[in-house]
N, C-alpha and C. Protein backbone atom coordinates (compact mmCIF):
# COMPACT_ATOMS: atom_id res chain seq x y z
N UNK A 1 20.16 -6.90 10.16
CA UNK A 1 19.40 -6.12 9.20
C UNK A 1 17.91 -6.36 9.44
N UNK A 2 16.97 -5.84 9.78
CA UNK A 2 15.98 -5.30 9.39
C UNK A 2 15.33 -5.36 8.12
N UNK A 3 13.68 -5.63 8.06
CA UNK A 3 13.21 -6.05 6.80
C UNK A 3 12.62 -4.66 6.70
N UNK A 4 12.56 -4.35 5.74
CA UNK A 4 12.04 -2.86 5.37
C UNK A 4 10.68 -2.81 4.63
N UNK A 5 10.01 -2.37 4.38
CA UNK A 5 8.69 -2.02 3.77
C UNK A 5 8.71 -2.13 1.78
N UNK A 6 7.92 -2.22 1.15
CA UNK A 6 8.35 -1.68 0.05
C UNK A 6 8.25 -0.46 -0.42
N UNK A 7 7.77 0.38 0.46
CA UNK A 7 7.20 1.34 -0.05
C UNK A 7 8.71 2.54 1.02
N UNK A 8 9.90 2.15 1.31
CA UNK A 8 9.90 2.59 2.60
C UNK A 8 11.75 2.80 1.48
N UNK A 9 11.81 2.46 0.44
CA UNK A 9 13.28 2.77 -0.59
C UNK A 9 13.13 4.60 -0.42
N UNK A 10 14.32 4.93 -0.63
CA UNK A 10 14.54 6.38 -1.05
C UNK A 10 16.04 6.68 -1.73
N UNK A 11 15.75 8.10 -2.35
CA UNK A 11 17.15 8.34 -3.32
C UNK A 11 17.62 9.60 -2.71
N UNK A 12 17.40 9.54 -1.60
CA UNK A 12 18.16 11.04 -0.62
C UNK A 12 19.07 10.82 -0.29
N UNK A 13 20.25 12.13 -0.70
CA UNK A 13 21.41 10.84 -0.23
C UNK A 13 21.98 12.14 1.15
N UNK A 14 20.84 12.84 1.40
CA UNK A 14 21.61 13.98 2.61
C UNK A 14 20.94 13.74 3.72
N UNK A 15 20.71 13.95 5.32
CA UNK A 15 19.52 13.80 6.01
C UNK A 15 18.63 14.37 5.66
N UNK A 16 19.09 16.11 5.18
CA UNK A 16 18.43 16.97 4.95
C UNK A 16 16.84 16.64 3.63
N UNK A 17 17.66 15.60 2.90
CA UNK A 17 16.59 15.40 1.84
C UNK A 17 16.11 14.27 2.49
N UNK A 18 16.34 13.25 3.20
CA UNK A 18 15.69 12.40 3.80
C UNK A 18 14.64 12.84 4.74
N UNK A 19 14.38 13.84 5.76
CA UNK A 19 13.86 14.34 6.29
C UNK A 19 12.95 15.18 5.52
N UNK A 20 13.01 15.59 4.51
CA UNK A 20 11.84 16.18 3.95
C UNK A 20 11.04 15.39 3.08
N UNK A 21 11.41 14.22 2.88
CA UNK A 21 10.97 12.82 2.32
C UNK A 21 9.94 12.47 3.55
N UNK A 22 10.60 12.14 4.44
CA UNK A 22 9.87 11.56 5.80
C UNK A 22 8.35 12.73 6.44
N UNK A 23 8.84 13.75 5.93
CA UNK A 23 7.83 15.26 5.86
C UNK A 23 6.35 14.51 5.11
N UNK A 24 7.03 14.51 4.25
CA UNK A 24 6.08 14.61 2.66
C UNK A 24 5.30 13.20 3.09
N UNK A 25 5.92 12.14 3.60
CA UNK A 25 5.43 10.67 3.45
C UNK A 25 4.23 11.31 4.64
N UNK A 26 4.69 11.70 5.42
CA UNK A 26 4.01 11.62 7.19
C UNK A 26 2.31 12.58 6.60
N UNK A 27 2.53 13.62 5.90
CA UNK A 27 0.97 14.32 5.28
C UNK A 27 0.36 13.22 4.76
N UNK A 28 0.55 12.42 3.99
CA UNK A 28 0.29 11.40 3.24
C UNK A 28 -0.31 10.36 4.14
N UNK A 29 0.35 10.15 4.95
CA UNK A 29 -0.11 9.32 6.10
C UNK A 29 -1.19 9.90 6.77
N UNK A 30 -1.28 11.08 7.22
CA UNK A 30 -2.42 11.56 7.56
C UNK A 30 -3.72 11.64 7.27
N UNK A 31 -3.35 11.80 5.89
CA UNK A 31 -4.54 11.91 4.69
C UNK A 31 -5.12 9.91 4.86
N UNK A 32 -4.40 8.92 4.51
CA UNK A 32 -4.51 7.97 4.47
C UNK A 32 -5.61 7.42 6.24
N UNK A 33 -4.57 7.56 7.30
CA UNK A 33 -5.43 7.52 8.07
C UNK A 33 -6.87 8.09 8.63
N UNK A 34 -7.18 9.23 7.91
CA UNK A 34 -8.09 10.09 7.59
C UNK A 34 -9.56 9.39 6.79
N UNK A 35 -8.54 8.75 5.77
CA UNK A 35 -9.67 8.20 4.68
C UNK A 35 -9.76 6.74 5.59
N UNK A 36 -9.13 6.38 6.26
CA UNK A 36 -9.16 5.00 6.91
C UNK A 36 -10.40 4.95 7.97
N UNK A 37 -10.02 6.41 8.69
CA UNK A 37 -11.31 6.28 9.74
C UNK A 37 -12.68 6.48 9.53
N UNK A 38 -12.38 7.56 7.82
CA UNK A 38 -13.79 7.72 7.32
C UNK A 38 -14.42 6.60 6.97
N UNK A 39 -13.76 5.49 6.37
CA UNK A 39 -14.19 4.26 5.91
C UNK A 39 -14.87 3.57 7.23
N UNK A 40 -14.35 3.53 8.27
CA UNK A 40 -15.10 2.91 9.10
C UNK A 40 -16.20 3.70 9.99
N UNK A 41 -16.14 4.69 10.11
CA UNK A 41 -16.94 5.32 10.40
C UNK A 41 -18.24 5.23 9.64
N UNK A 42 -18.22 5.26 8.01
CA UNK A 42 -19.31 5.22 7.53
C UNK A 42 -19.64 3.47 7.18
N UNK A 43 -18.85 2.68 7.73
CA UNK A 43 -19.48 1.79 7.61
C UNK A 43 -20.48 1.56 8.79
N UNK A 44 -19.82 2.14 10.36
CA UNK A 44 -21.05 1.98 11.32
C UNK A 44 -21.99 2.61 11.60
N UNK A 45 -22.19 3.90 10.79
CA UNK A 45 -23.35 4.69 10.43
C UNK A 45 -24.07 4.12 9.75
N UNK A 46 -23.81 3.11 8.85
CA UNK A 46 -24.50 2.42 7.80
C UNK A 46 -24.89 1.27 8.61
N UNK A 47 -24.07 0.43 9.24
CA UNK A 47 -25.01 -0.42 10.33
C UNK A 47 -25.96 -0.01 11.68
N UNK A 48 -25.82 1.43 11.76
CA UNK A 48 -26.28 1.71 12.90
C UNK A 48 -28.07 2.01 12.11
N UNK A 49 -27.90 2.86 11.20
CA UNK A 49 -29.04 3.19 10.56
C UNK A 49 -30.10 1.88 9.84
N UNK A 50 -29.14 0.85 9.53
CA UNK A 50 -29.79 -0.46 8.98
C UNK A 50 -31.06 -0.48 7.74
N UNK A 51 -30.51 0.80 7.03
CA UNK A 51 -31.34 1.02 5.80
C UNK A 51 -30.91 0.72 4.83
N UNK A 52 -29.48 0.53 4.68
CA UNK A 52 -28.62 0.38 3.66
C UNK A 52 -28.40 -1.16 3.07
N UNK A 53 -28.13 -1.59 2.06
CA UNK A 53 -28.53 -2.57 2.18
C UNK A 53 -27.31 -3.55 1.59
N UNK A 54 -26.29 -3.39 2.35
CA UNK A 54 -25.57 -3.91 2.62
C UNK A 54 -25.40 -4.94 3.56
N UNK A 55 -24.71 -6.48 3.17
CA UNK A 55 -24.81 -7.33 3.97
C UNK A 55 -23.89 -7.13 5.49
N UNK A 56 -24.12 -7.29 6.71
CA UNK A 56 -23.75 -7.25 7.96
C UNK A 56 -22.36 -7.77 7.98
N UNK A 57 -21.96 -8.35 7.16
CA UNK A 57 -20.26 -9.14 6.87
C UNK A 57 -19.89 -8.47 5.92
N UNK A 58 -19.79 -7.43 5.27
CA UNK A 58 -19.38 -6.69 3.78
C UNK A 58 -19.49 -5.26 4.80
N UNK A 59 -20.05 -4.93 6.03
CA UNK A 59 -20.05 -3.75 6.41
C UNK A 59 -18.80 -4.03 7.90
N UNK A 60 -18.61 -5.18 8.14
CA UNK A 60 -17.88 -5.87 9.27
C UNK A 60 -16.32 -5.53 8.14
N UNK A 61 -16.32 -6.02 7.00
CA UNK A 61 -14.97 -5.83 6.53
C UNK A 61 -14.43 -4.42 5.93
N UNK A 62 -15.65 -3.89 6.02
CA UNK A 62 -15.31 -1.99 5.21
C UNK A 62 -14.79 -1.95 6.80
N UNK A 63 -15.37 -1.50 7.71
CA UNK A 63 -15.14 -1.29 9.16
C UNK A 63 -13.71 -1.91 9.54
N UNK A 64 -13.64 -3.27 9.23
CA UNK A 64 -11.78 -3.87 10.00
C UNK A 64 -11.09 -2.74 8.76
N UNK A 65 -11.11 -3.11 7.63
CA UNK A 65 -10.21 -2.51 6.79
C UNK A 65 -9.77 -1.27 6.67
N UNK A 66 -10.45 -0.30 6.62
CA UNK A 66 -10.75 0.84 7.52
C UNK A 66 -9.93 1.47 8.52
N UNK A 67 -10.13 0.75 9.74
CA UNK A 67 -9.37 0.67 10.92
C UNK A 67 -8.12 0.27 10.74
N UNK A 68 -8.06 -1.12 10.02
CA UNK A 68 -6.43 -1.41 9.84
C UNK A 68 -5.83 -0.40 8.97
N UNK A 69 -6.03 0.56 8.01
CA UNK A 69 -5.43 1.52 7.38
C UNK A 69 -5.20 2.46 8.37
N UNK A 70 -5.93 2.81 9.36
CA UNK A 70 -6.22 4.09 9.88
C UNK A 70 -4.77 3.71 10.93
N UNK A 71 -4.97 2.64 11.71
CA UNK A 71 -4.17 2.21 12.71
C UNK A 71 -2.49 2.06 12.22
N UNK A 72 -2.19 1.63 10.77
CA UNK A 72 -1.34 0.97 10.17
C UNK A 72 -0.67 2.48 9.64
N UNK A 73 -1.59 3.77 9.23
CA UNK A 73 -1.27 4.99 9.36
C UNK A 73 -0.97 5.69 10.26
N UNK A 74 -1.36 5.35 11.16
CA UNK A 74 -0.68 6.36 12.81
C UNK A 74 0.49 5.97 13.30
N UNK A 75 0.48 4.04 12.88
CA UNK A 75 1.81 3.71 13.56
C UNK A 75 3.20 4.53 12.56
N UNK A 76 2.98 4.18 11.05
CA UNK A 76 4.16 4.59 10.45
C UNK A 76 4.81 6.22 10.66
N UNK A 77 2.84 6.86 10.91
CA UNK A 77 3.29 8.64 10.97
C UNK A 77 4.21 8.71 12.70
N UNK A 78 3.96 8.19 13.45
CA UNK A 78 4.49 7.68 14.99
C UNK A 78 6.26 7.58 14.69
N UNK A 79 6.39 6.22 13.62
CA UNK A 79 7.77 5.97 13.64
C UNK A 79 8.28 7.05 12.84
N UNK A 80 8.16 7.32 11.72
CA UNK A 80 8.41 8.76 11.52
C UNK A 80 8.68 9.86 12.21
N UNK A 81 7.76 9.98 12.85
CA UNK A 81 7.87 11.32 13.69
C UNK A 81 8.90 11.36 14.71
N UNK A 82 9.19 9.80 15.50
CA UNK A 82 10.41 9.79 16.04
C UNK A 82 11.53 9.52 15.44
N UNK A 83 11.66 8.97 14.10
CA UNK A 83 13.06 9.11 13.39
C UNK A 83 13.25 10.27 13.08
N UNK A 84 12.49 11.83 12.75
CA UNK A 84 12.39 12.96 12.73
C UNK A 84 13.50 13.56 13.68
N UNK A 85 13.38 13.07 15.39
CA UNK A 85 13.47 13.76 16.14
C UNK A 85 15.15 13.30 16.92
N UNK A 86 15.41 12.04 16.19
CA UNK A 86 16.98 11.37 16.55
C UNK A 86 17.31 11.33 15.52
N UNK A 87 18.92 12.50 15.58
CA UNK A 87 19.33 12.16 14.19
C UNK A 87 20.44 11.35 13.80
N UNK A 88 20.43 10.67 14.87
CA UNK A 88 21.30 9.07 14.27
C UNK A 88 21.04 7.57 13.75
N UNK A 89 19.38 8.16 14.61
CA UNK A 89 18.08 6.93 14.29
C UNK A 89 17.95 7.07 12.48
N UNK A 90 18.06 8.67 11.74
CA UNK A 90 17.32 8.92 11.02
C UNK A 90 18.73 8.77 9.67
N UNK A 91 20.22 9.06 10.40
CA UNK A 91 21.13 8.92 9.59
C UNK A 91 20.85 7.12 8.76
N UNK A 92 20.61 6.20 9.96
CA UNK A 92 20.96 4.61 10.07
C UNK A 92 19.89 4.37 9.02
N UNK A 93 18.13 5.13 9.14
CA UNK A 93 17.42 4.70 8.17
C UNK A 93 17.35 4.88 6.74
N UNK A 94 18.44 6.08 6.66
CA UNK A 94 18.17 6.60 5.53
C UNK A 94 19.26 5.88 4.66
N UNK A 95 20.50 5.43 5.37
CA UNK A 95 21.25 4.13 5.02
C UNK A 95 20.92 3.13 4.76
N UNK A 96 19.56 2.41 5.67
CA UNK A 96 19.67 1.02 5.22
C UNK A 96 18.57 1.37 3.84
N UNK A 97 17.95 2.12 3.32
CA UNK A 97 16.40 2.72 2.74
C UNK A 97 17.53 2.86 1.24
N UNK A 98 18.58 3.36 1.74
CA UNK A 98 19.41 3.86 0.21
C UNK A 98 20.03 2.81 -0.04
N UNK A 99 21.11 1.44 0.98
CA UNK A 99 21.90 0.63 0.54
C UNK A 99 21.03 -0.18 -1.15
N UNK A 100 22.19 -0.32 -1.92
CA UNK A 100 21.45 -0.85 -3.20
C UNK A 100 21.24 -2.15 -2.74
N UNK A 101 21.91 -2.32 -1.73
CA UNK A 101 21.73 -4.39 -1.60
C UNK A 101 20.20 -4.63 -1.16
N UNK A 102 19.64 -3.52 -0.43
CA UNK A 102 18.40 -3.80 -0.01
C UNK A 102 17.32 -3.53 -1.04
N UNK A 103 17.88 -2.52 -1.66
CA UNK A 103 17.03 -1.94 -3.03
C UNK A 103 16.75 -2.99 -4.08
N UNK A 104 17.95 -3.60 -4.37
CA UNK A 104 17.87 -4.80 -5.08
C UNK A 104 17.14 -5.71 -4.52
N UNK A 105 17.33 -6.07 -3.18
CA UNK A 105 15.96 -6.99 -2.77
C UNK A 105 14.84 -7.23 -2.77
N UNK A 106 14.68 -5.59 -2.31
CA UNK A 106 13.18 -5.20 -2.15
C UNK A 106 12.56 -5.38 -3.76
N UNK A 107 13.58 -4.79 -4.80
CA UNK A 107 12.98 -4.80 -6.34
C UNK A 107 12.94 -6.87 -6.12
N UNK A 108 13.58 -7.25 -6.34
CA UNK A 108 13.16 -8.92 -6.38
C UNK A 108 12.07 -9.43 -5.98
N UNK A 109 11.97 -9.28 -4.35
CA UNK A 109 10.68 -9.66 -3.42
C UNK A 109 9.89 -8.88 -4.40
N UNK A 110 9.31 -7.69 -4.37
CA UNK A 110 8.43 -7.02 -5.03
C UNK A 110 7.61 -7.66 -6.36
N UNK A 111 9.03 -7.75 -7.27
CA UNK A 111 8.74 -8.86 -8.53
C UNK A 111 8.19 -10.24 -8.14
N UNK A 112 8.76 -11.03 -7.68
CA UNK A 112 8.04 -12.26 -6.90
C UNK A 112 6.57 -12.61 -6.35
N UNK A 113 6.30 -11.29 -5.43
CA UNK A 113 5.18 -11.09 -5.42
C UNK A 113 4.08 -10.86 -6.01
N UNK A 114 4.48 -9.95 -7.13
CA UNK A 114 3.64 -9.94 -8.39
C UNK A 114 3.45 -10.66 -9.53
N UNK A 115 4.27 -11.57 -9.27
CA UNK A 115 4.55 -12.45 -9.70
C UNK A 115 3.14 -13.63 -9.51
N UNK A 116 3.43 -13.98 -8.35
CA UNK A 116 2.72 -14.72 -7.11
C UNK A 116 0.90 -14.24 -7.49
N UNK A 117 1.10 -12.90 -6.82
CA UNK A 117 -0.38 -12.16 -7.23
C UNK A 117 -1.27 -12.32 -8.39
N UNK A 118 -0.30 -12.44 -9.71
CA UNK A 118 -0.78 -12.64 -11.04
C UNK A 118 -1.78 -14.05 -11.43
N UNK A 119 -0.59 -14.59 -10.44
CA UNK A 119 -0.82 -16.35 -10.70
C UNK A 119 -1.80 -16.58 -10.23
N UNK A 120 -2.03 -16.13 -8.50
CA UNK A 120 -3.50 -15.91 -7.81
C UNK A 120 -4.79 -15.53 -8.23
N UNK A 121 -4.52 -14.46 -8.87
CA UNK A 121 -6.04 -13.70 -9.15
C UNK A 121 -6.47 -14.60 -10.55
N UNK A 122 -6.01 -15.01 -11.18
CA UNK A 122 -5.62 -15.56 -13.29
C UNK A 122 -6.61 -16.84 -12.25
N UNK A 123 -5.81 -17.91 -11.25
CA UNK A 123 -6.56 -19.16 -10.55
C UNK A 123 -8.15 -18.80 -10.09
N UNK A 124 -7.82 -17.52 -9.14
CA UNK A 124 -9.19 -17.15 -8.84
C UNK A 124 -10.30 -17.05 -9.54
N UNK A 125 -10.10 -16.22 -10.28
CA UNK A 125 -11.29 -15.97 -11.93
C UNK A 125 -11.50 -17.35 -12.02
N UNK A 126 -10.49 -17.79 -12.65
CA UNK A 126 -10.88 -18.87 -13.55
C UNK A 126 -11.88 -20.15 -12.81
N UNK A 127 -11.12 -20.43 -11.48
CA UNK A 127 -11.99 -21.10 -10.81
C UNK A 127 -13.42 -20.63 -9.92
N UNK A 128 -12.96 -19.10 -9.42
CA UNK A 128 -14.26 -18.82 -8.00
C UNK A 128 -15.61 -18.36 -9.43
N UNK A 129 -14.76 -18.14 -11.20
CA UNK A 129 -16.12 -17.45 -11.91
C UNK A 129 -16.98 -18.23 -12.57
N UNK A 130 -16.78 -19.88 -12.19
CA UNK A 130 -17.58 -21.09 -12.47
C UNK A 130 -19.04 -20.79 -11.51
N UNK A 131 -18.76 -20.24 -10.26
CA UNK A 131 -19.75 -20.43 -9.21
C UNK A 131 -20.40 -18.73 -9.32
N UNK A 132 -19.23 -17.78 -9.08
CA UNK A 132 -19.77 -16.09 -9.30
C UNK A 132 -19.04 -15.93 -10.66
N UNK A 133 -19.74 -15.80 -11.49
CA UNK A 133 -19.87 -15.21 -13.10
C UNK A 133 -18.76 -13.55 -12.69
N UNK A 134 -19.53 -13.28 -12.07
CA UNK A 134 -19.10 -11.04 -11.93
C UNK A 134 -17.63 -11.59 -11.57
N UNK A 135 -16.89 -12.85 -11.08
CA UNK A 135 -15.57 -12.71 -10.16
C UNK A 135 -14.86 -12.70 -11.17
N UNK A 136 -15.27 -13.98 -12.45
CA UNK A 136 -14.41 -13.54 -13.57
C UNK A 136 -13.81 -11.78 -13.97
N UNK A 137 -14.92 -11.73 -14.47
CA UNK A 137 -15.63 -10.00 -14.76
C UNK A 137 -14.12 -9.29 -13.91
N UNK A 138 -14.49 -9.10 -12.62
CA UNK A 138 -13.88 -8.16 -12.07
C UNK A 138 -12.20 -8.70 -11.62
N UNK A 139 -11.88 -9.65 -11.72
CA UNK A 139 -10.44 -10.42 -11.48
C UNK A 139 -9.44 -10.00 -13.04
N UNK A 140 -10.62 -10.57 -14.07
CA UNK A 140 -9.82 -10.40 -15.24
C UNK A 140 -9.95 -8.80 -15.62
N UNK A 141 -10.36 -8.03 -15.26
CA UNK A 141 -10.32 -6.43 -15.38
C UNK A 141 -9.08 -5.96 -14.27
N UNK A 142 -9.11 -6.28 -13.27
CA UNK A 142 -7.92 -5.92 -12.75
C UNK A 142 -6.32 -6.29 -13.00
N UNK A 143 -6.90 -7.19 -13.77
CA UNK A 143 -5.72 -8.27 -14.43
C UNK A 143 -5.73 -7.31 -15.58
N UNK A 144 -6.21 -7.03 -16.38
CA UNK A 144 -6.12 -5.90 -17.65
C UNK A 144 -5.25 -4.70 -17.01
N UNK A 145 -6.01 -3.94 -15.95
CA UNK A 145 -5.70 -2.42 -14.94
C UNK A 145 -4.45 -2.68 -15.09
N UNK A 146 -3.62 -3.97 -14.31
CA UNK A 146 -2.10 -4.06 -14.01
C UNK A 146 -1.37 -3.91 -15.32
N UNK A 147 -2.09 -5.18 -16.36
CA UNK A 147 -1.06 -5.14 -17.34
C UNK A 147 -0.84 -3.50 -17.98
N UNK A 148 -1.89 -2.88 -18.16
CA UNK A 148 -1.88 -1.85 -19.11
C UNK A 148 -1.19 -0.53 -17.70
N UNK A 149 -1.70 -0.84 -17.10
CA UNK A 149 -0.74 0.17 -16.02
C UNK A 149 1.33 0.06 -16.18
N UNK A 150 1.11 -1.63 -16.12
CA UNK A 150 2.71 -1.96 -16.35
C UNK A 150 3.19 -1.45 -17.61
N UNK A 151 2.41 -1.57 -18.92
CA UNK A 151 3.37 -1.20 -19.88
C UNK A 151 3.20 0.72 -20.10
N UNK A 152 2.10 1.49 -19.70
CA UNK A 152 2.61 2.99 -19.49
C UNK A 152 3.65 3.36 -18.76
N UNK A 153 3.84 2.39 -17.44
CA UNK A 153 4.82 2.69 -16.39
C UNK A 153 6.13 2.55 -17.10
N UNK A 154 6.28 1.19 -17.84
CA UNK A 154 7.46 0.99 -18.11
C UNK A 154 7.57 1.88 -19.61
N UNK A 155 7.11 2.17 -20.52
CA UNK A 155 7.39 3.96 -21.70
C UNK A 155 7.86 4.49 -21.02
N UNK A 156 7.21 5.11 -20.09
CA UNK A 156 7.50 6.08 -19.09
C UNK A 156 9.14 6.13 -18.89
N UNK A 157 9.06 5.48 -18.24
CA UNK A 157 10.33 5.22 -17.67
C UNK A 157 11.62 4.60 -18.19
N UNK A 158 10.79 4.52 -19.51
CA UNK A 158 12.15 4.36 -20.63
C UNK A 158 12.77 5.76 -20.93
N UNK A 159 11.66 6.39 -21.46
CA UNK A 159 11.98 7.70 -21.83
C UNK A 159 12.50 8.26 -20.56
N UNK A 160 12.27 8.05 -19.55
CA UNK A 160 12.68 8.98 -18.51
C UNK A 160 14.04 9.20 -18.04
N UNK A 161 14.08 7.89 -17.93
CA UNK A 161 15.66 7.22 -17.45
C UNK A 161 16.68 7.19 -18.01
């Protein structure tokens, strides 16, 4: 077995709907790698011009990050495009993507992680906003974003389900 993505579950249970899943993801990807190259692009316009006044290491990480989206987007639209084109490659993925045993995993790992993440950023604030004041600020606001994101998600999806 193969470790799968989290983002990589689906509820197609035909090729036919799997393949138009893999459609829909691959634009998405495009768009993503799109905004990936713009990101780096305008970060080396911004170092090339040297008016901006951004530090030389804050324009070094818009630029990797950037690139790693852009790159990390071509590969998935790539594997896509060839599970597209074998349809036994695309039967096997859309099996292991639907088995619940993996679904259930992936939901665990997922939880764990956020788990993990919570614990991280709550340490971070508390300790990196002794030295940067704003880290508090912006750690414990994203820490707000999640919680209040988690409990619309989960209404939501009471009512939905």
């Amino acid at each position: 077995m193969s470790i799968r993505g989290i983002f990589c579950q689906t509820a197609a249970t035909t090729n036919e709907e799997y393949r138009k899943e893999l459609k829909s993801r691959n634009i998405g990807f495009g768009f993503l790698a799109i905004g990936g190259a713009g990101a780096a692009i305008m970060a080396g316009f911004a170092q090339s011009r040297g008016t901006v006044g951004i530090p030389d290491y804050m324009l070094g990480v818009y630029s990797g990050v950037g690139t790693g989206i852009m790159l990390a987007a071509v590969v998935l639209y790539v594997r896509n495009h060839l599970l597209l084109k074998d349809e036994e490659k695309l039967k096997k993925s859309r099996l292991e993507n639907y088995d619940e045993r993996n679904v259930e995993i992936r939901n665990k790992a997922v939880l764990a992680a956020v788990k993990a993440l919570l614990i991280a950023c709550f340490v971070t604030a508390m300790v990196g906003g002794i030295f940067y004041p704003y880290l508090i600020k912006a750690l414990i606001f994203m820490l707000d974003v999640f919680l209040f994101a988690y409990l619309i998600a989960n209404s939501y999806y009471k009512r939905r389900m």
